[in-house]
Protein backbone atom coordinates (compact mmCIF):
# COMPACT_ATOMS: atom_id res chain seq x y z
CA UNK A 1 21.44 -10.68 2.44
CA UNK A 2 20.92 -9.52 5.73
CA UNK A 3 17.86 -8.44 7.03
CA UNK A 4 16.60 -6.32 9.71
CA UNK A 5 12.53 -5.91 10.07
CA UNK A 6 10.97 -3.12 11.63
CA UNK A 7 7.63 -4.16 13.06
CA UNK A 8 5.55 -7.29 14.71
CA UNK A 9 2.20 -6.99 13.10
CA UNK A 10 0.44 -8.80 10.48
CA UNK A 11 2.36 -7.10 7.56
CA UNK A 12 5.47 -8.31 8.77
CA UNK A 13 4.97 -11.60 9.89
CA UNK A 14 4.62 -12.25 6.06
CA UNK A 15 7.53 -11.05 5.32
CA UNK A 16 9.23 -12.98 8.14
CA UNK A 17 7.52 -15.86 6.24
CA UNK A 18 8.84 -14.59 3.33
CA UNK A 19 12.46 -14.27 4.22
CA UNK A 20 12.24 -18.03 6.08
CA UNK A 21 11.42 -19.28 2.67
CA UNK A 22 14.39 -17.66 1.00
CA UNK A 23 17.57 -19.13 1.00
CA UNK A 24 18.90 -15.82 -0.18
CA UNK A 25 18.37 -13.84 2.46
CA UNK A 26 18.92 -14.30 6.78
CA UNK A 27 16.56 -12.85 9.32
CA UNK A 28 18.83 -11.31 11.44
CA UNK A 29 16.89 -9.02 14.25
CA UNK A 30 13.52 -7.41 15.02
CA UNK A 31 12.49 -4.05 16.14
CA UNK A 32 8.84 -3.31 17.49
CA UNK A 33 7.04 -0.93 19.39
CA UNK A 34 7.64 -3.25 22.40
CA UNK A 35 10.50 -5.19 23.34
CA UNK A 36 8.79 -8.05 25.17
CA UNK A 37 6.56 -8.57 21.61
CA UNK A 38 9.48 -8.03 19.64
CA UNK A 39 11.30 -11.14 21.30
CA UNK A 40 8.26 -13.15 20.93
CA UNK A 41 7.92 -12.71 17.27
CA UNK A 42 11.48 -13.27 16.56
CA UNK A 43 12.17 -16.37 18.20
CA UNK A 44 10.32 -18.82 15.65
CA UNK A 45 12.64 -16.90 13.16
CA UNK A 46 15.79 -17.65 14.96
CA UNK A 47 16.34 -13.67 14.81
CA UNK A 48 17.00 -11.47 17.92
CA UNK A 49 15.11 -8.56 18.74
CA UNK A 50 16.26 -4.85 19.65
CA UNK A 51 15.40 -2.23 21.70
CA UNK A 52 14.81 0.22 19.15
CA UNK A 53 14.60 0.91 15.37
CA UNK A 54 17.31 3.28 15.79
CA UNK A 55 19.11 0.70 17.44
CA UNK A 56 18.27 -1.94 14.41
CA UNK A 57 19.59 0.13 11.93
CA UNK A 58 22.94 1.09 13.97
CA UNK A 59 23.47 -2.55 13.38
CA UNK A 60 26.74 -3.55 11.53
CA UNK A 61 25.49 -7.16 10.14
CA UNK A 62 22.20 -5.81 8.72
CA UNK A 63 22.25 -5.01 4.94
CA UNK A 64 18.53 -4.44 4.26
CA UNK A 65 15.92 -2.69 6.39
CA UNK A 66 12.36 -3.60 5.83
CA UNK A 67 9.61 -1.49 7.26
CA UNK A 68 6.49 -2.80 8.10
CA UNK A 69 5.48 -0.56 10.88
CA UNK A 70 2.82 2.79 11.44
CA UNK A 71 2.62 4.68 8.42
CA UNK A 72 3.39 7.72 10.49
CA UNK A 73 7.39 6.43 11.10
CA UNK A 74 7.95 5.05 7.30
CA UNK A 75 9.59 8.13 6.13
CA UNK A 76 11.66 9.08 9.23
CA UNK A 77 13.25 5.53 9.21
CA UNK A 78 13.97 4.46 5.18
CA UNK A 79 15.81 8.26 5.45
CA UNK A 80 17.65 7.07 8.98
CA UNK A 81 18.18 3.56 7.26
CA UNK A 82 19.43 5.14 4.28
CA UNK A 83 21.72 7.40 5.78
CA UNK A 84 23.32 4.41 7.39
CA UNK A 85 24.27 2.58 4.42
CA UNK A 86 21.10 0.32 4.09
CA UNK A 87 19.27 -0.82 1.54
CA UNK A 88 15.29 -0.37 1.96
CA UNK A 89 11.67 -1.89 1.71
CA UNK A 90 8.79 -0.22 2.99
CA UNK A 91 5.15 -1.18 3.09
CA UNK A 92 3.68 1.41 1.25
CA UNK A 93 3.05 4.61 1.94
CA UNK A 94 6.64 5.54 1.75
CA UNK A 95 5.77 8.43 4.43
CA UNK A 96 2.47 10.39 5.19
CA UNK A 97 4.17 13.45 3.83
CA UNK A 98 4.74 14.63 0.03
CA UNK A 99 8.02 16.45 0.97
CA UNK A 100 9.25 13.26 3.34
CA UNK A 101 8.68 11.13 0.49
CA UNK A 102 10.67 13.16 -2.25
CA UNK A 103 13.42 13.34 0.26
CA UNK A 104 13.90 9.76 0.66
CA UNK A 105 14.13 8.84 -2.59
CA UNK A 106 16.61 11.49 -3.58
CA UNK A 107 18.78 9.93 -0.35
CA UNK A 108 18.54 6.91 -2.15
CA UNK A 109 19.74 8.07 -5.31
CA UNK A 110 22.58 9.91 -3.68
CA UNK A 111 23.63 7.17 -1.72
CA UNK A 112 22.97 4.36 -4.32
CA UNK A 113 20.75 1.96 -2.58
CA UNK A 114 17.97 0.17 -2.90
CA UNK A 115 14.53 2.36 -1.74
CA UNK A 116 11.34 -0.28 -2.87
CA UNK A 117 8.01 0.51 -2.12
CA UNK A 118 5.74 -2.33 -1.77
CA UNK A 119 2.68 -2.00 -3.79
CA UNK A 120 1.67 -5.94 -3.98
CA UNK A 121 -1.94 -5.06 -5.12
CA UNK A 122 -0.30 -4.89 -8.59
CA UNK A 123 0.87 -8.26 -8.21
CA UNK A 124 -2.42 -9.41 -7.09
CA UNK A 125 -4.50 -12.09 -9.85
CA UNK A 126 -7.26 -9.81 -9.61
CA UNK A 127 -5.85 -6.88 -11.29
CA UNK A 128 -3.05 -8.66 -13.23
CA UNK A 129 -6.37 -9.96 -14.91
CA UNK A 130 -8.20 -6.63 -14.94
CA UNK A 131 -5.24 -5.12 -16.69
CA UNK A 132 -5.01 -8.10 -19.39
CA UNK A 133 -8.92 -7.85 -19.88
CA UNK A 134 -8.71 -3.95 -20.76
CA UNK A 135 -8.16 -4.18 -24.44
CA UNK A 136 -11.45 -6.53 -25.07
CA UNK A 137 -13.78 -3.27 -23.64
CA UNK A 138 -12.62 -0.62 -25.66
CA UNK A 139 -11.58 2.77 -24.63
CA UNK A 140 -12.85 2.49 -21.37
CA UNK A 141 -14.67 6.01 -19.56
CA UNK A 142 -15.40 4.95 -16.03
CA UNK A 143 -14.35 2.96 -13.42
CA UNK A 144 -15.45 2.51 -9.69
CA UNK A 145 -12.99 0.96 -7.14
CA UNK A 146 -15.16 0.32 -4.08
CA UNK A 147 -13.51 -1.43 -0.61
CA UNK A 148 -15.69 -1.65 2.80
CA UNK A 149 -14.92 -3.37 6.20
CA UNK A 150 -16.99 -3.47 8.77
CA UNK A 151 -15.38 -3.71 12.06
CA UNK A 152 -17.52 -4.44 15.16
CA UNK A 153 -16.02 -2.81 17.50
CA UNK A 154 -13.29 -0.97 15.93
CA UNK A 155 -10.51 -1.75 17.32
CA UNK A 156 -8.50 0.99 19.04
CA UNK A 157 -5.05 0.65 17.08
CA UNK A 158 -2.95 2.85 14.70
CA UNK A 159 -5.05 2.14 11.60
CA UNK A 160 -7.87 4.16 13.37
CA UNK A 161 -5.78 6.91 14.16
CA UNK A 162 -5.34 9.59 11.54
CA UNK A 163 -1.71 10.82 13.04
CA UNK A 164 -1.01 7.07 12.78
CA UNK A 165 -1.88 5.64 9.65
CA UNK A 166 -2.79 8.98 8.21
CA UNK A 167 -5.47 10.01 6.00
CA UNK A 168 -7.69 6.90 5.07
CA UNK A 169 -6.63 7.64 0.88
CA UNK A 170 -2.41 8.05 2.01
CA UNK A 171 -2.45 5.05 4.64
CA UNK A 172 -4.63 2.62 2.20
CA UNK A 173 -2.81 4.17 -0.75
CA UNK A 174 -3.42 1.24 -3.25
CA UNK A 175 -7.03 2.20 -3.58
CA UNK A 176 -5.78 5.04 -6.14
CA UNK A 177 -2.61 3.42 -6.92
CA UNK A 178 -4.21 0.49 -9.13
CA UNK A 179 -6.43 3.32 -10.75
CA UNK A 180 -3.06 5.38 -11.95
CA UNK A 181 -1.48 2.01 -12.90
CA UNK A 182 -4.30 1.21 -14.81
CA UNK A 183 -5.38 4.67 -16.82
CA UNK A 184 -1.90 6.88 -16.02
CA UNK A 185 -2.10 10.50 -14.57
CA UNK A 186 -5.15 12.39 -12.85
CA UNK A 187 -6.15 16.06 -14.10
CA UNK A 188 -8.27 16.32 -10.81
CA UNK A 189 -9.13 15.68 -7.21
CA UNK A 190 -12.34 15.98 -5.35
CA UNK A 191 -12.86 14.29 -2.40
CA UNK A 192 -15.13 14.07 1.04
CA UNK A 193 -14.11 12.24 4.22
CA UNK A 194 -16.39 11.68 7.60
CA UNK A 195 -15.45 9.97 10.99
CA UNK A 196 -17.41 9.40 13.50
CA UNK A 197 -15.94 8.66 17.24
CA UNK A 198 -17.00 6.04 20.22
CA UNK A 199 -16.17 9.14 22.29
CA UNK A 200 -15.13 12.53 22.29
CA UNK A 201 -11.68 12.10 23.97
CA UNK A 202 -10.81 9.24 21.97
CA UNK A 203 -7.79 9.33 19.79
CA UNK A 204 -9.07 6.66 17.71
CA UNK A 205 -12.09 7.27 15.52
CA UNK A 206 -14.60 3.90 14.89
CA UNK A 207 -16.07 4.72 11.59
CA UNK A 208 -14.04 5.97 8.43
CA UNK A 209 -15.71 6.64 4.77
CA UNK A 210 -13.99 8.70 2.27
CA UNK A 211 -14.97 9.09 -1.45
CA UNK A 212 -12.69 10.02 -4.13
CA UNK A 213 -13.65 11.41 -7.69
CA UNK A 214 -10.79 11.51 -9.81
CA UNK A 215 -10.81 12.58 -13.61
CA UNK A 216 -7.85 11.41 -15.72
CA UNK A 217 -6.26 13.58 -18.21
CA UNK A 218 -7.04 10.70 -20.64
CA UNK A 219 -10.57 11.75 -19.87
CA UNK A 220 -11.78 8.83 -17.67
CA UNK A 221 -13.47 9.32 -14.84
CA UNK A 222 -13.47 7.15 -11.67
CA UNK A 223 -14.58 6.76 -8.13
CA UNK A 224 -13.07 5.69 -4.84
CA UNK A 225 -14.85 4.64 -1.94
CA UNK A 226 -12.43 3.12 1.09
CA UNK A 227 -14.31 2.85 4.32
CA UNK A 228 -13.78 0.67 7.18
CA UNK A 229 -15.43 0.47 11.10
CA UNK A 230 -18.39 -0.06 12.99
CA UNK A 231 -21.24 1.73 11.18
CA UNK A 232 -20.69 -0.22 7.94
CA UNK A 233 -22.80 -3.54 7.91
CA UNK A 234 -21.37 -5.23 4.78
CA UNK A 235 -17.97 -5.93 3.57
CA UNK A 236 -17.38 -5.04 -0.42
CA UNK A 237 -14.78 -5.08 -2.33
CA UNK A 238 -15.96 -4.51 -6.17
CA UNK A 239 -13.94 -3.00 -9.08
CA UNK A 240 -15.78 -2.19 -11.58
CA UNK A 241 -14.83 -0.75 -15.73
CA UNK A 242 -17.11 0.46 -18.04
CA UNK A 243 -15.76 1.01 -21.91
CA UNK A 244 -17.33 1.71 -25.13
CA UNK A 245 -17.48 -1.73 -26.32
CA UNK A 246 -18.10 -3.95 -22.68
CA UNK A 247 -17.37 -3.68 -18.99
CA UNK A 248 -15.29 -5.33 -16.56
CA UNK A 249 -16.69 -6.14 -13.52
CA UNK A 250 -14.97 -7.79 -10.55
CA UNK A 251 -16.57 -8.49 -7.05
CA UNK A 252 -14.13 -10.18 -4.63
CA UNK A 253 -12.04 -12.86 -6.68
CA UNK A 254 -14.84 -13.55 -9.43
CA UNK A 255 -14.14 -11.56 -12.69
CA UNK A 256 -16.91 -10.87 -15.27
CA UNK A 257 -16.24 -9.49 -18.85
CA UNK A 258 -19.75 -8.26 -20.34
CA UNK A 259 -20.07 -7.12 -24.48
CA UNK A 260 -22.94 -7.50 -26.95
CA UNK A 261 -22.38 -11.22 -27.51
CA UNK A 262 -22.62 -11.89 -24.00
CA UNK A 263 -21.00 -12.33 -20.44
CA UNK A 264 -18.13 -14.52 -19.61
CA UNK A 265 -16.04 -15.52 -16.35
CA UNK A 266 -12.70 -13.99 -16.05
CA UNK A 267 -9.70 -16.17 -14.87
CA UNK A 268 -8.57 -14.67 -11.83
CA UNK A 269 -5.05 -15.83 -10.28
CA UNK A 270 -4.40 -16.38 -6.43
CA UNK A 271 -3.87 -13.74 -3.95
CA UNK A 272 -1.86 -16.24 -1.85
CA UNK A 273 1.70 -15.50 -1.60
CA UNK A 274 2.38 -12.16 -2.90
CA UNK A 275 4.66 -10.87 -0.21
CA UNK A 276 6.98 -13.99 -0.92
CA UNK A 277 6.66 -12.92 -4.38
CA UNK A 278 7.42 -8.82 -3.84
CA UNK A 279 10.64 -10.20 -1.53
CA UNK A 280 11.68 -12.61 -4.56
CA UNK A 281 12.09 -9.71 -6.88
CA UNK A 282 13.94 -7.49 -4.79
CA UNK A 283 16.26 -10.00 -3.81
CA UNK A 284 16.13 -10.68 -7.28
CA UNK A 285 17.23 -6.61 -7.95
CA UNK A 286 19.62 -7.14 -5.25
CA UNK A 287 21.54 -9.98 -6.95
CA UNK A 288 21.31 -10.18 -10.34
CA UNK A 289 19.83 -6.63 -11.19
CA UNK A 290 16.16 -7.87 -12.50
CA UNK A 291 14.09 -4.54 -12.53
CA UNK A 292 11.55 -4.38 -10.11
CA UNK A 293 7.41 -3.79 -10.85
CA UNK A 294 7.34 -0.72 -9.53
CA UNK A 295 9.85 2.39 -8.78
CA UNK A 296 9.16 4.76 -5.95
CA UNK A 297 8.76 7.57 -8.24
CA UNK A 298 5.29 6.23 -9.16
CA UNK A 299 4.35 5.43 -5.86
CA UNK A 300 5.48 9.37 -4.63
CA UNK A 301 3.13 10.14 -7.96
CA UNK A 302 -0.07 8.11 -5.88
CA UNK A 303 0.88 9.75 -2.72
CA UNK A 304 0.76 12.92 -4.48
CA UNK A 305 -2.41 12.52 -5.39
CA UNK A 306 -4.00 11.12 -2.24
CA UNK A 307 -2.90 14.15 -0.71
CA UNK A 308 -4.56 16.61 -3.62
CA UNK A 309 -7.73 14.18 -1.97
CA UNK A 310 -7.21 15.11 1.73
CA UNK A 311 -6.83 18.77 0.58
CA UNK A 312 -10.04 18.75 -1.12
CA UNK A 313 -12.14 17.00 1.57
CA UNK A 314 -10.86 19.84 3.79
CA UNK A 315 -11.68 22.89 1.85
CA UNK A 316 -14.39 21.55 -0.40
CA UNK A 317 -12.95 22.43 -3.38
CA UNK A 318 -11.51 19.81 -6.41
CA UNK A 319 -7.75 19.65 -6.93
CA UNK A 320 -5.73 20.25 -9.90
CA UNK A 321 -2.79 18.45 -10.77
């Protein structure tokens, strides 16, 4: 399988990895923002790099696209990838808009190809355990899903720039997405946002927290908190379940399972490795036809959602679904 990668950043030097580690698949060429980088993060791959996306995907010996670039371009390439015969992974979200979205995966049905979404959180040990652990708390009520970074100085790139990586719930999308994997589909949206800027004229803002309540038509409720910049002063990342019979509570990569006849350590498995592991299975999909662990129709369904969350922070009001 040939591959062409759109993008030079962090995301897609692990697939790189990924892809040098699979004798299934050829890195082929590389399309960034900037030529000059693009050639520097090809070479150890032995790929070429190109001018242009557009120019990647006019490419005859490229059979897969992967996109690993700003959230704003996702949708505007998989449908210009599509259209040009290829088959398609993105780094979730699939675009910043609903309508975007829904168009690129019915281009995908129509022209029978591959459209994957990555969602690797849903790989990840931590909630592969959370999601095994479920049935010992009963039916569970509440749950909190709680992720801060501080950043000191933020740094003045496309993840701080809400026309760039969108708004903080659509460009970290797996915040709600393990929440709807977990308890199913959400009745209601209400949500506040606030940003705060190292300057009036700047483009990038240097503090982002937003807060999500979500209520599940199962009845459970939950809470989102994603925040990330310089006037946070300590890094979190805690997920917590309560049920009628125990809770599940997981800070970092320690699990905790607490009932009436006590607490207990949850085995948690690695978070190492889990882009090799998403570019396994779709080469796996490719080749043999092994289903893959998520379709895009659920991630459009999360998308959907984090965008009945931006509404609501704007207009103060909650969000039915």
């Amino acid at each position: 399988m040939r591959v062409g990668l759109i993008g030079t950043g962090h995301a897609a030097k692990l697939r790189a990895d990924a892809l040098q580690g699979e004798p299934r698949a050829d890195l082929v060429v590389v399309a960034g923002q900037d030529l000059e980088r693009a050639q520097a993060f090809s070479q150890p791959y032995g790929a070429i790099a190109c001018d242009s996306w557009q120019d990647l995907i006019a490419r005859s010996d490229v059979d897969l696209v992967m996109i690993a670039t700003i959230n704003r371009d996702h949708g505007a390439i998989a449908q210009a990838a599509l259209n040009a015969g290829k088959h398609v992974v993105v780094e979730y979200p699939l675009a910043l808009d609903v309508a975007e979205a829904e168009a690129a995966i019915a281009l995908a049905k129509a022209k029978q190809k591959l459209l994957h979404v990555e969602h690797i959180e849903l790989l990840g040990g931590v909630h592969q355990a959370l999601k095994a652990s479920l049935p010992l708390i009963g039916d569970p009520f509440f749950a909190r899903y709680v992720t801060l970074k501080p950043e000191r100085p933020a740094p003045e790139r496309w993840s701080y720039n809400l026309q760039e990586f969108g708004f903080p719930l659509v460009g970290a999308l797996s915040r709600l997405h393990r929440l709807i994997d977990l308890f199913g589909e959400v009745a209601s949206v209400t949500c506040q946002a606030q940003f705060s800027h190292s300057s009036l004229s700047s483009l990038y803002y240097s503090t982002c927290l937003c807060t999500a309540h979500l209520r599940f038509k199962s009845g459970l409720l939950a809470e989102v908190t994603y925040g990330k910049g310089e006037a946070l002063w300590q890094a979190k990342r805690t997920f917590e379940v309560q049920g009628e019979t125990g809770a599940l509570i997981f800070e970092g990569e320690q699990g905790t399972l607490i009932r009436d006849e006590g607490t207990e350590a949850i085995a948690i498995g690695s978070r190492r490795g889990l882009f090799a592991k998403d570019t396994a299975l779709v080469l796996d999909y490719l080749t043999i036809g092994t289903p893959l662990y998520v379709t895009p129709e659920a991630s459009l369904y999360t998308l959907k959602v984090a965008n009945a969350a931006k509404q609501s922070a704007a207009t103060g009001s909650a969000i039915e679904n």
